[in-house]
PDB file of N, CA and C in Angstrom:
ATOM      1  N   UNK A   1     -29.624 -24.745 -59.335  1.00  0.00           N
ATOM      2  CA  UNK A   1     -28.920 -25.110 -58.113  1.00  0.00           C
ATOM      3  C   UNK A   1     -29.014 -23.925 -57.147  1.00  0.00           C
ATOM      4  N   UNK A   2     -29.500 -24.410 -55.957  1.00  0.00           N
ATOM      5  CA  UNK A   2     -29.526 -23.040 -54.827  1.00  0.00           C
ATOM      6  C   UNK A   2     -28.592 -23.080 -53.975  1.00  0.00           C
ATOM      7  N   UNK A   3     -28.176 -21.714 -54.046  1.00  0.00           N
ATOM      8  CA  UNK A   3     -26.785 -22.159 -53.008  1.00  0.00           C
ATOM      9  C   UNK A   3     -27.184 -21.964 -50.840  1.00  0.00           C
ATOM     10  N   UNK A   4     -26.578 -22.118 -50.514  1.00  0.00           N
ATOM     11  CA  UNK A   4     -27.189 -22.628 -49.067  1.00  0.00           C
ATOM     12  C   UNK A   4     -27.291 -21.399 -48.266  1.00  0.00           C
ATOM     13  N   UNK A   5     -28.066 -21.644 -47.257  1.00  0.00           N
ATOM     14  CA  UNK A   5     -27.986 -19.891 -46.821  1.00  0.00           C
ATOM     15  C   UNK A   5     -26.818 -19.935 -45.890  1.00  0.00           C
ATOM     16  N   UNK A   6     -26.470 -18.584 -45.498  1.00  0.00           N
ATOM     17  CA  UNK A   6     -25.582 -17.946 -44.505  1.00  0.00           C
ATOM     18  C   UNK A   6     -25.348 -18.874 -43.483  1.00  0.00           C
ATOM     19  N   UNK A   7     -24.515 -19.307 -42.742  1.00  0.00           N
ATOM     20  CA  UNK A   7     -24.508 -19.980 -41.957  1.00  0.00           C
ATOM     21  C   UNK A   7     -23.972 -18.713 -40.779  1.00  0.00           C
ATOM     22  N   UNK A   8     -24.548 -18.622 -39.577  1.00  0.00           N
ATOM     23  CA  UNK A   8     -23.915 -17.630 -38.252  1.00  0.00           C
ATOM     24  C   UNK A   8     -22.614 -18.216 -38.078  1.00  0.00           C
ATOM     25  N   UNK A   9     -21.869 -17.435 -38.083  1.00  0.00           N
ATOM     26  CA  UNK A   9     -20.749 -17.652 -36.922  1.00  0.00           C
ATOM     27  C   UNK A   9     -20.848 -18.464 -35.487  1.00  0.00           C
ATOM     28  N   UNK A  10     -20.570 -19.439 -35.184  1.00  0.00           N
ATOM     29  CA  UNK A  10     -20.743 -19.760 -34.112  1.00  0.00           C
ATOM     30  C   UNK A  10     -20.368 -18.792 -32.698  1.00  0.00           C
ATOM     31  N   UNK A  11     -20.988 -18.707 -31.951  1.00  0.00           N
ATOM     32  CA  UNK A  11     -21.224 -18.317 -31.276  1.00  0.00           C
ATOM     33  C   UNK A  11     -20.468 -18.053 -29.558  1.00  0.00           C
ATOM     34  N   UNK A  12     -19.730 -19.105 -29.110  1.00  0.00           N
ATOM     35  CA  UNK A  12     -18.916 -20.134 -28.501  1.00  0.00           C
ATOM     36  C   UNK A  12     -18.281 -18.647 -27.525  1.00  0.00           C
ATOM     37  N   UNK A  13     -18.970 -18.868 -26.212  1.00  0.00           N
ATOM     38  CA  UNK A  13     -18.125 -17.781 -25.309  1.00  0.00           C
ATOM     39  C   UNK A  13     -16.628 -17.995 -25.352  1.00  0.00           C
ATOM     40  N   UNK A  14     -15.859 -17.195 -25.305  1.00  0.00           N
ATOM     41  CA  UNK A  14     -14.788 -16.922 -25.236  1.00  0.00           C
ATOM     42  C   UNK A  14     -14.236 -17.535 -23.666  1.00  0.00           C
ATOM     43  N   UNK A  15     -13.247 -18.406 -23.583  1.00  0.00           N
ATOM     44  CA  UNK A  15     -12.840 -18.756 -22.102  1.00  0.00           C
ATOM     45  C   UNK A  15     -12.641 -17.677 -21.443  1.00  0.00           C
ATOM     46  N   UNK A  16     -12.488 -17.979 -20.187  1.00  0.00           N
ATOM     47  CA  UNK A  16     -11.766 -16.896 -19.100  1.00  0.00           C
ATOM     48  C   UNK A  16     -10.568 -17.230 -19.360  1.00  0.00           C
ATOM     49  N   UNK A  17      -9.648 -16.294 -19.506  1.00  0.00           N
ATOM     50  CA  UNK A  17      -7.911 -16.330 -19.236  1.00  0.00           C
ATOM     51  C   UNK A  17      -7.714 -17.232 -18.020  1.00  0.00           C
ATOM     52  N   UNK A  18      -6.159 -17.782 -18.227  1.00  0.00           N
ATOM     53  CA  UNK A  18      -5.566 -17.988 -16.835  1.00  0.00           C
ATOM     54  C   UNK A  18      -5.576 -16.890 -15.860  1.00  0.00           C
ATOM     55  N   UNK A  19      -5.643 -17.284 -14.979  1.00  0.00           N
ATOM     56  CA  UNK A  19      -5.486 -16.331 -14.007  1.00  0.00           C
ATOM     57  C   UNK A  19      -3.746 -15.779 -13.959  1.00  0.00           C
ATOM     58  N   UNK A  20      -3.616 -14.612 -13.361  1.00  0.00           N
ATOM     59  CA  UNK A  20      -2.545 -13.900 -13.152  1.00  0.00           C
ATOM     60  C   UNK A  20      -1.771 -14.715 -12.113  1.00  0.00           C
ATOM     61  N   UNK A  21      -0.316 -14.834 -12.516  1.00  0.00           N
ATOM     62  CA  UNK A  21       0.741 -15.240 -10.732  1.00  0.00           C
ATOM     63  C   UNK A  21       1.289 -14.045 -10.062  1.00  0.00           C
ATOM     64  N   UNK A  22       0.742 -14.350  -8.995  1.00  0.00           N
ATOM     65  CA  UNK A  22       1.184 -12.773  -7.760  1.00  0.00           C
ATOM     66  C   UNK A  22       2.116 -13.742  -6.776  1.00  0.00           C
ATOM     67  N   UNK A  23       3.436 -12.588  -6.801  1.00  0.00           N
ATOM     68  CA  UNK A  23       4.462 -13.536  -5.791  1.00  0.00           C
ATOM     69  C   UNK A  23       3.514 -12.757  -4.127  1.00  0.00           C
ATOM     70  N   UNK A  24       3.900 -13.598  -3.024  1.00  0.00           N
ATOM     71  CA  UNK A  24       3.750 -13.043  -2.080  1.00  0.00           C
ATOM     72  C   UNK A  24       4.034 -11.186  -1.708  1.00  0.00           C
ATOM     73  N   UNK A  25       2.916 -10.817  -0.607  1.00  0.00           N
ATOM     74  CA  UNK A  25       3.424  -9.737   0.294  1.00  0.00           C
ATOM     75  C   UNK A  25       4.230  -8.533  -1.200  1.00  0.00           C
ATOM     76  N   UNK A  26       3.562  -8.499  -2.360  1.00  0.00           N
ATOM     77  CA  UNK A  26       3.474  -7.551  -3.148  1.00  0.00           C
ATOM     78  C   UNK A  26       2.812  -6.565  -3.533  1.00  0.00           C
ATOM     79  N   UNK A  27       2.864  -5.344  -4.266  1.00  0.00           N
ATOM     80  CA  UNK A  27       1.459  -4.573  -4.851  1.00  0.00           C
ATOM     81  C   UNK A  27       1.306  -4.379  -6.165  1.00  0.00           C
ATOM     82  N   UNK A  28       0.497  -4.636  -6.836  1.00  0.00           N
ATOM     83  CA  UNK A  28       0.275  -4.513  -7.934  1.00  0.00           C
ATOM     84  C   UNK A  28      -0.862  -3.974  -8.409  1.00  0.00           C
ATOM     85  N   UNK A  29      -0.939  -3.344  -9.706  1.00  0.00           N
ATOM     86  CA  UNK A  29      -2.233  -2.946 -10.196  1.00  0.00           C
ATOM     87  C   UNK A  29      -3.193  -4.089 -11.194  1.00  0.00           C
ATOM     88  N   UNK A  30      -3.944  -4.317 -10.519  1.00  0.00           N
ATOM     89  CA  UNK A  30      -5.039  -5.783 -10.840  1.00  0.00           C
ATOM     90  C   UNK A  30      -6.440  -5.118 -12.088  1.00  0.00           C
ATOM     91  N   UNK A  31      -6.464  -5.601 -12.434  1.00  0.00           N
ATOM     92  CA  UNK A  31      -7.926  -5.107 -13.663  1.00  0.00           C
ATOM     93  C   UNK A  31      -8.968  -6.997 -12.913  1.00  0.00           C
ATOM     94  N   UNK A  32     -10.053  -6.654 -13.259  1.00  0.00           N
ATOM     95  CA  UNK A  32     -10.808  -7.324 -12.397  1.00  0.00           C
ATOM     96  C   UNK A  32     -12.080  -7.420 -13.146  1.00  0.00           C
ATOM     97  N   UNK A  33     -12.793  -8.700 -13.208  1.00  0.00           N
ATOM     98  CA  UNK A  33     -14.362  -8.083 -14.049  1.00  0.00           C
ATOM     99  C   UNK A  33     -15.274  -8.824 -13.332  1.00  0.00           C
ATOM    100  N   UNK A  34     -16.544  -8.217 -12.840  1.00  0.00           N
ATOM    101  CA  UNK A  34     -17.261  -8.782 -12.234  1.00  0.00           C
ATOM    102  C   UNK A  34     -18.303  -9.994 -13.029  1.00  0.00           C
ATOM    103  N   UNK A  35     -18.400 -11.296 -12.538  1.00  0.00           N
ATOM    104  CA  UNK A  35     -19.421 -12.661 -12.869  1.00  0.00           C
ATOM    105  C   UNK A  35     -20.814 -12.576 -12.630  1.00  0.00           C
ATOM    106  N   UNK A  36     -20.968 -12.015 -11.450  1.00  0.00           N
ATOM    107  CA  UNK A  36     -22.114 -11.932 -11.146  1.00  0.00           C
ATOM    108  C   UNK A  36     -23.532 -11.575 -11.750  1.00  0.00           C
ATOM    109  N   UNK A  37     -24.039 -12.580 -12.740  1.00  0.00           N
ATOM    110  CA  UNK A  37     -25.034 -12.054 -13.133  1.00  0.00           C
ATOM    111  C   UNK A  37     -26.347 -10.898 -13.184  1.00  0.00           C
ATOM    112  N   UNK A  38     -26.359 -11.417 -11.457  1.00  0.00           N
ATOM    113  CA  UNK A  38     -27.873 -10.843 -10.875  1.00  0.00           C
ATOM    114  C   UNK A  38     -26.852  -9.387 -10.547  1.00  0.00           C
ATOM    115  N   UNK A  39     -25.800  -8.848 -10.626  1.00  0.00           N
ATOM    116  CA  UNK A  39     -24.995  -7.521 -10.259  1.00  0.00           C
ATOM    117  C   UNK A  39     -25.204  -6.348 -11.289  1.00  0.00           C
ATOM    118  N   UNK A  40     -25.350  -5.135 -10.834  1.00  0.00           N
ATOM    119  CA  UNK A  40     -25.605  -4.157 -11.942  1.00  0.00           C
ATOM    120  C   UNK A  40     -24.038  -4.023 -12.056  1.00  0.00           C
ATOM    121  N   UNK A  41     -23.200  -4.758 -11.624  1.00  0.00           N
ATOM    122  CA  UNK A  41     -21.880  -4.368 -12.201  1.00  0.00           C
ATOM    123  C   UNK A  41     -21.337  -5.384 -13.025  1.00  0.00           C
ATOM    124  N   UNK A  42     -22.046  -6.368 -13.590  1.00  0.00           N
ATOM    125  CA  UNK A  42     -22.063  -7.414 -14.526  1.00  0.00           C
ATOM    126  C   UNK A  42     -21.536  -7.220 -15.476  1.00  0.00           C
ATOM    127  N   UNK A  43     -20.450  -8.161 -15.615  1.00  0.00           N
ATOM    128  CA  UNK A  43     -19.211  -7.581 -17.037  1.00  0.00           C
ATOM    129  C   UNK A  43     -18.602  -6.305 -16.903  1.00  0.00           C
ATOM    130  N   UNK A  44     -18.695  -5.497 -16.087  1.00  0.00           N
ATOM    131  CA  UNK A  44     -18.228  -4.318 -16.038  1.00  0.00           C
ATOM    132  C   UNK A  44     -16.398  -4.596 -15.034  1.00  0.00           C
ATOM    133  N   UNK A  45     -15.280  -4.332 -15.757  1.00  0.00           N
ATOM    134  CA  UNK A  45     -14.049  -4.479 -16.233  1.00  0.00           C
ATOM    135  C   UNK A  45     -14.070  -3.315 -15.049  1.00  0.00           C
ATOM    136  N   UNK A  46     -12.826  -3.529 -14.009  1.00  0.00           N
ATOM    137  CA  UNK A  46     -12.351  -2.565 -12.988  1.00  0.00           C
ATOM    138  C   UNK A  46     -10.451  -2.639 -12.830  1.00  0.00           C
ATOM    139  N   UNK A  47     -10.238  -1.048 -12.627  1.00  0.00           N
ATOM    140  CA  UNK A  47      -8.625  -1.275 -11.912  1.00  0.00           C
ATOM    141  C   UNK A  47      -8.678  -0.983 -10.855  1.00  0.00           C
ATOM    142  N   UNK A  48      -7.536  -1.798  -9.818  1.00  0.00           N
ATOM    143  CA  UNK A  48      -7.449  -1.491  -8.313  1.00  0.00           C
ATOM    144  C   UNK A  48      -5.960  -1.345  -8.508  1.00  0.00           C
ATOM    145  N   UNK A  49      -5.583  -0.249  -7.694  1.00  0.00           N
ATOM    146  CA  UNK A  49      -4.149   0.446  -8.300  1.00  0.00           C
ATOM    147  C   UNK A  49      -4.318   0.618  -6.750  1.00  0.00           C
ATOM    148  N   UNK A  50      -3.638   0.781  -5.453  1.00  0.00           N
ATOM    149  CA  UNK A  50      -2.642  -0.790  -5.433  1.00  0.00           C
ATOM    150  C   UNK A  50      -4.067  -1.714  -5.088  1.00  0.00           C
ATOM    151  N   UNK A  51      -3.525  -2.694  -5.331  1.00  0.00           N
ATOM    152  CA  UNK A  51      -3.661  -4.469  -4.596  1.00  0.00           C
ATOM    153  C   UNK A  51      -2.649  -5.069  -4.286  1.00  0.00           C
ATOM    154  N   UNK A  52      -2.837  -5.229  -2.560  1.00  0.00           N
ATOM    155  CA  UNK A  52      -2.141  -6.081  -2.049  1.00  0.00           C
ATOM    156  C   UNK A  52      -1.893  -7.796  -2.116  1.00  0.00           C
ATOM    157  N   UNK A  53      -1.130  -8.165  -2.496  1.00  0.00           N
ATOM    158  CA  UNK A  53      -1.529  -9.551  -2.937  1.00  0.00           C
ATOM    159  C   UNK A  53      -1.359 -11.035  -2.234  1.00  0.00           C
ATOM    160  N   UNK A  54      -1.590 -10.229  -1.006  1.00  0.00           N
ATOM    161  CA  UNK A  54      -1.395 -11.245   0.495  1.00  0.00           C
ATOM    162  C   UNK A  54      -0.378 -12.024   0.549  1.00  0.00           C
ATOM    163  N   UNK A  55      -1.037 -13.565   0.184  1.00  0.00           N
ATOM    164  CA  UNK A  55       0.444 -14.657   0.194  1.00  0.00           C
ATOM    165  C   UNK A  55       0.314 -14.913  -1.023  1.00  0.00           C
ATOM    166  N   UNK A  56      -0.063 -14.209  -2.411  1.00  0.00           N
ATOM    167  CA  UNK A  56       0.414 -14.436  -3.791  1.00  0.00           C
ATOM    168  C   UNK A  56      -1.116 -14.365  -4.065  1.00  0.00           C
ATOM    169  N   UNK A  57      -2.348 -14.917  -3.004  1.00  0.00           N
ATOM    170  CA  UNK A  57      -3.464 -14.545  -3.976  1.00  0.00           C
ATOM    171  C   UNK A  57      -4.374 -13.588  -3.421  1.00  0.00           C
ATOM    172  N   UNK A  58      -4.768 -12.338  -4.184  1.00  0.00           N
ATOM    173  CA  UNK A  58      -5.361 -11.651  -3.740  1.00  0.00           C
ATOM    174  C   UNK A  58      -6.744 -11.637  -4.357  1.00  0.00           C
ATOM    175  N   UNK A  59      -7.768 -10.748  -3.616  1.00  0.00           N
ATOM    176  CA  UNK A  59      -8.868 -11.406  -3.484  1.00  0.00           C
ATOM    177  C   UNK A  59      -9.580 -10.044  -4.014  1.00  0.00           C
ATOM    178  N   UNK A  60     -10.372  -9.938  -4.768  1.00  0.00           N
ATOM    179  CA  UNK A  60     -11.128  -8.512  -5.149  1.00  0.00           C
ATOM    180  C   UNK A  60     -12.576  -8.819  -4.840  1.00  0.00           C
ATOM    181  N   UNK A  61     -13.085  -8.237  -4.390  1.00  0.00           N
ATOM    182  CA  UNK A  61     -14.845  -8.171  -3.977  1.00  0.00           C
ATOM    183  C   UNK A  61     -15.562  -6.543  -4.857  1.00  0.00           C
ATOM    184  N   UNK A  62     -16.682  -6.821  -5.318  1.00  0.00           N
ATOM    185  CA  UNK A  62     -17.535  -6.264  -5.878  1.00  0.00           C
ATOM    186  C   UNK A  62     -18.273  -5.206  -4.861  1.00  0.00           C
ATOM    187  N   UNK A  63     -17.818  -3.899  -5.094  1.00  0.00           N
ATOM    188  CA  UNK A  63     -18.589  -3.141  -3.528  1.00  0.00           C
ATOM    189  C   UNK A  63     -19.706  -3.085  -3.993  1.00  0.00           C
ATOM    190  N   UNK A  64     -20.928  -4.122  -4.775  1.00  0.00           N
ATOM    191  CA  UNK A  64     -22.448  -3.502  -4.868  1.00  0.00           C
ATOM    192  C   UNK A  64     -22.965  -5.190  -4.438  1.00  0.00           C
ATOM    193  N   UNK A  65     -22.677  -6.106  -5.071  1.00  0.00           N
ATOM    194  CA  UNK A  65     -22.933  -7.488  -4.532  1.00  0.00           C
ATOM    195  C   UNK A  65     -21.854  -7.952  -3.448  1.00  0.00           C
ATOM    196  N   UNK A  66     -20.762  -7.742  -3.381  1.00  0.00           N
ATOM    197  CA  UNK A  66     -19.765  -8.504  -2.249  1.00  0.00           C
ATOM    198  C   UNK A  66     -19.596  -9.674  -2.760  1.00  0.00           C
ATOM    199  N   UNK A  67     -19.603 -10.243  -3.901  1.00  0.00           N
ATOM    200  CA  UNK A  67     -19.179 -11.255  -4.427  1.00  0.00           C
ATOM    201  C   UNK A  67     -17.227 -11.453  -5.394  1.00  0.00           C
ATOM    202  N   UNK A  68     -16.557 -12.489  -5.120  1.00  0.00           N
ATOM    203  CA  UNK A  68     -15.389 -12.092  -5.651  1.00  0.00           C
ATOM    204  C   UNK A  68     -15.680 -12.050  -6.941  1.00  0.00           C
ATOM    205  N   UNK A  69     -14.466 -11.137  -7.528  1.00  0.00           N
ATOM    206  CA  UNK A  69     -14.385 -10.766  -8.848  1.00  0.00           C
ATOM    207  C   UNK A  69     -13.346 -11.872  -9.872  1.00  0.00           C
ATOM    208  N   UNK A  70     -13.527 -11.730 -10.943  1.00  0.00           N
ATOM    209  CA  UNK A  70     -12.449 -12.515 -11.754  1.00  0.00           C
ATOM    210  C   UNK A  70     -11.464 -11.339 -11.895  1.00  0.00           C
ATOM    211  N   UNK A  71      -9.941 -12.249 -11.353  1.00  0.00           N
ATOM    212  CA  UNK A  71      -8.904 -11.421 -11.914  1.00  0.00           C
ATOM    213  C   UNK A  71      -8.145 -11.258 -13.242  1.00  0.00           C
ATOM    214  N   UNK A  72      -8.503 -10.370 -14.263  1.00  0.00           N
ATOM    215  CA  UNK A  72      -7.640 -10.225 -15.481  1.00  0.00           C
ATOM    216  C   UNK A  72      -6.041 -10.442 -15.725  1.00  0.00           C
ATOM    217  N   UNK A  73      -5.726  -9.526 -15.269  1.00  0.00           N
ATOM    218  CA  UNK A  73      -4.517  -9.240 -15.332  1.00  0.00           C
ATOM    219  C   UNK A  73      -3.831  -8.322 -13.758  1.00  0.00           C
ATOM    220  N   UNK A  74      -2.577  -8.672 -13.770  1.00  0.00           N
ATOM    221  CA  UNK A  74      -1.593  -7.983 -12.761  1.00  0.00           C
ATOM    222  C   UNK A  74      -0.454  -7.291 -13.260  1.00  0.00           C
ATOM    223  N   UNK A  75       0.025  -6.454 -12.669  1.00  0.00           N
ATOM    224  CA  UNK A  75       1.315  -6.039 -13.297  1.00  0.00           C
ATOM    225  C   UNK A  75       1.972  -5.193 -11.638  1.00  0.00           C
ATOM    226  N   UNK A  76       3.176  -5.602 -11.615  1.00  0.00           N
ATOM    227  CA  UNK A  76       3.663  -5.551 -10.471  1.00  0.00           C
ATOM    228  C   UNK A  76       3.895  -3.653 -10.437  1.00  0.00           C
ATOM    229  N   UNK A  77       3.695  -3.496  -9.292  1.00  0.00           N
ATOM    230  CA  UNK A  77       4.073  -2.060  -9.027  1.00  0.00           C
ATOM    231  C   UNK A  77       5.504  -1.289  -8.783  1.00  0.00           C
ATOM    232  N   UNK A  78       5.979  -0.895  -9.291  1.00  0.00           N
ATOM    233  CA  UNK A  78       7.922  -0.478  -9.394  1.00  0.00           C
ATOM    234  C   UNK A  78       8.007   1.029  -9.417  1.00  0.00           C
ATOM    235  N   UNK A  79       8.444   1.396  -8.464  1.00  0.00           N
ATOM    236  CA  UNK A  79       8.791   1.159  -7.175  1.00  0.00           C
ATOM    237  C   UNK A  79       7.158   0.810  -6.265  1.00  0.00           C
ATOM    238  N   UNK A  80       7.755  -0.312  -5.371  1.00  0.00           N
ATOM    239  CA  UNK A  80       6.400  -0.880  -4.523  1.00  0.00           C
ATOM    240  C   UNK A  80       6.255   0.498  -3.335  1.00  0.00           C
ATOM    241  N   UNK A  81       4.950   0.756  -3.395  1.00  0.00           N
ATOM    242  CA  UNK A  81       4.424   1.915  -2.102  1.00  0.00           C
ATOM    243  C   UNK A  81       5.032   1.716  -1.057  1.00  0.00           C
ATOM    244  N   UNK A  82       5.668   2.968  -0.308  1.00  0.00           N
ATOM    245  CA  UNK A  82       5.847   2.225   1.128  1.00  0.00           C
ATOM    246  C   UNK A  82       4.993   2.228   1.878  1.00  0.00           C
ATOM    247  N   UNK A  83       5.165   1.419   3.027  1.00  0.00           N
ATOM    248  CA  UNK A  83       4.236   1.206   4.258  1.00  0.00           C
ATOM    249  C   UNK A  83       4.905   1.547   5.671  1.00  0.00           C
ATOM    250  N   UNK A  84       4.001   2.143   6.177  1.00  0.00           N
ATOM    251  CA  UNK A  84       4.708   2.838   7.705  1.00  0.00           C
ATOM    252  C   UNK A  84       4.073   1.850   8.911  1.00  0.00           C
TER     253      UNK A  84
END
């Protein structure tokens, strides 16, 4: 009797997370990973310490393609920066 070979692990990308909830006119520090295939910053995981988070959604762009980024995670900033 032969026993069967190895079977791989399937393979199965991992989803993207939900996205983060940003209340309005806040700052927070955002982690961010770029999609963009054709980008030499492809998969490469970023923090933006502050992000402003407009009317709750804020928007991250890639400074080598200009394409938006996926947002990871948020975490609100305490005490929020002031602004003059």
């Amino acid at each position: 009797m032969s026993t069967p070979p190895d079977q791989p692990e399937p393979t199965d990308p991992q989803p993207e997370p939900d996205p983060p909830v940003f209340e309005p006119a806040l700052y927070y520090r955002v982690t961010a990973r770029d999609v963009t295939p054709a980008c030499v910053n492809f998969e490469k995981v970023f923090v933006i310490d502050p992000c402003y988070s407009n009317g709750g959604h804020p928007r991250v762009g890639c400074g080598m393609c200009g394409k938006d980024m996926v947002l990871l995670s948020g975490q609100l900033l305490d005490p929020q920066p002031e602004v003059s």
